[in-house]
Protein backbone atom coordinates (compact mmCIF):
# COMPACT_ATOMS: atom_id res chain seq x y z
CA UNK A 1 -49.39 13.10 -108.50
CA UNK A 2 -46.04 12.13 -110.08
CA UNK A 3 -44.19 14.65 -111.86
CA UNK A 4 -44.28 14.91 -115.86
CA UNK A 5 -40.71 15.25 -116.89
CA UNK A 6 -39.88 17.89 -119.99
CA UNK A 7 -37.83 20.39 -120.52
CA UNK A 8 -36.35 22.26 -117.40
CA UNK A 9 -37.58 25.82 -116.26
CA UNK A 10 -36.30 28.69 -117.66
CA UNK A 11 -35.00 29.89 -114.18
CA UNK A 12 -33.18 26.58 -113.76
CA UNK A 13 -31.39 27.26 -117.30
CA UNK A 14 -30.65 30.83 -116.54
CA UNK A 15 -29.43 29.61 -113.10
CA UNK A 16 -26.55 27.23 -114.69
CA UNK A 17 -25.64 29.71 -117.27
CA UNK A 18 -24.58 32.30 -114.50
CA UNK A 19 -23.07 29.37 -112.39
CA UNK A 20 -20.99 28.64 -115.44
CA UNK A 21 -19.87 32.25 -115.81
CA UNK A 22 -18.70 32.11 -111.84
CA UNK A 23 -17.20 29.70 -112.18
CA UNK A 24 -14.90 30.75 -115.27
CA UNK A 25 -14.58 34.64 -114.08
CA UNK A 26 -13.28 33.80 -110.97
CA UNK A 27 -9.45 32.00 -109.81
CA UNK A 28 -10.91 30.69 -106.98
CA UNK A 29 -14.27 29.36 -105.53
CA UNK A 30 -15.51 27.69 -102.47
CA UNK A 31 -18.23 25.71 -102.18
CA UNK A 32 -19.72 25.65 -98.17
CA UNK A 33 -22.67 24.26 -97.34
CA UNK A 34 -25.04 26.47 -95.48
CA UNK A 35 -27.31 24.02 -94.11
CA UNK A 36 -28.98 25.30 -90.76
CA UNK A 37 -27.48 28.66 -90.93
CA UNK A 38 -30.63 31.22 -89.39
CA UNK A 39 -31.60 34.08 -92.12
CA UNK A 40 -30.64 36.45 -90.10
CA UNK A 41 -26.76 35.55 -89.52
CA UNK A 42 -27.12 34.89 -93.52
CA UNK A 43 -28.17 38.30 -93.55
CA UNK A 44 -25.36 39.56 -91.52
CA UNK A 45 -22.81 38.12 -93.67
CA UNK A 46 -23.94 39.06 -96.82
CA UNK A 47 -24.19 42.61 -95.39
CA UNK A 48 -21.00 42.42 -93.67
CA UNK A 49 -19.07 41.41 -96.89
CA UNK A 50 -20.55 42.29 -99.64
CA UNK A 51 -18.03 44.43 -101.11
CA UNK A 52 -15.12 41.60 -99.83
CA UNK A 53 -16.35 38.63 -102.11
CA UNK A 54 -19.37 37.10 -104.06
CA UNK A 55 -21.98 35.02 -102.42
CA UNK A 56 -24.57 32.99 -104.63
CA UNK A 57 -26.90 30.39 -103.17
CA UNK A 58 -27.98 27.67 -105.55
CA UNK A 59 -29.13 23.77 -105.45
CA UNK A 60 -26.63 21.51 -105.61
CA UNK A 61 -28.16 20.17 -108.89
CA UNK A 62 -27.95 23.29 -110.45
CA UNK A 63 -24.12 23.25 -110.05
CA UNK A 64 -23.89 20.07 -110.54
CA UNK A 65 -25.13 20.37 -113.81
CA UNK A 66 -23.01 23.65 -114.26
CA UNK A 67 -19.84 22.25 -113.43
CA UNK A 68 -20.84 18.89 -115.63
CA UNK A 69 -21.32 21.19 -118.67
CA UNK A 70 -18.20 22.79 -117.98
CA UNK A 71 -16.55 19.94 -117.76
CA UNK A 72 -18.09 18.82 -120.94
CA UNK A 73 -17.09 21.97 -122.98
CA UNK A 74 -13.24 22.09 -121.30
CA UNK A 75 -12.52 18.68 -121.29
């Protein structure tokens, strides 16, 4: 069954709005790719740094789009 395209989730929306406040609190971001990482040493570093920096996981659309609207809004 082929998907019906409308407007996006509300989680999706939500989800760019907080990328877009990241990325404007913050001097300096890094994007890494995470790709094969095991939960459990994911785990491990979000335990072992959590006070050190801030780590969100999101799709790559997501902040896409976030960085696009930015982009958009700041010339």
């Amino acid at each position: 069954m082929a998907a019906i395209k409308g407007q996006p989730k509300p989680w999706k929306l939500e989800t760019v709005e907080e990328l877009k406040r990241i990325l404007t609190k913050y001097p300096v971001i890094a994007i890494v790719s995470f790709r094969g990482v095991p939960a459990s040493q994911m785990q491990e570093i979000r335990r072992k740094y959590r006070d050190k920096f801030l780590l969100k996981v999101a799709k790559n659309t997501l902040l896409e789009k976030a960085i696009e609207s930015l982009n958009e809004e700041y010339g």
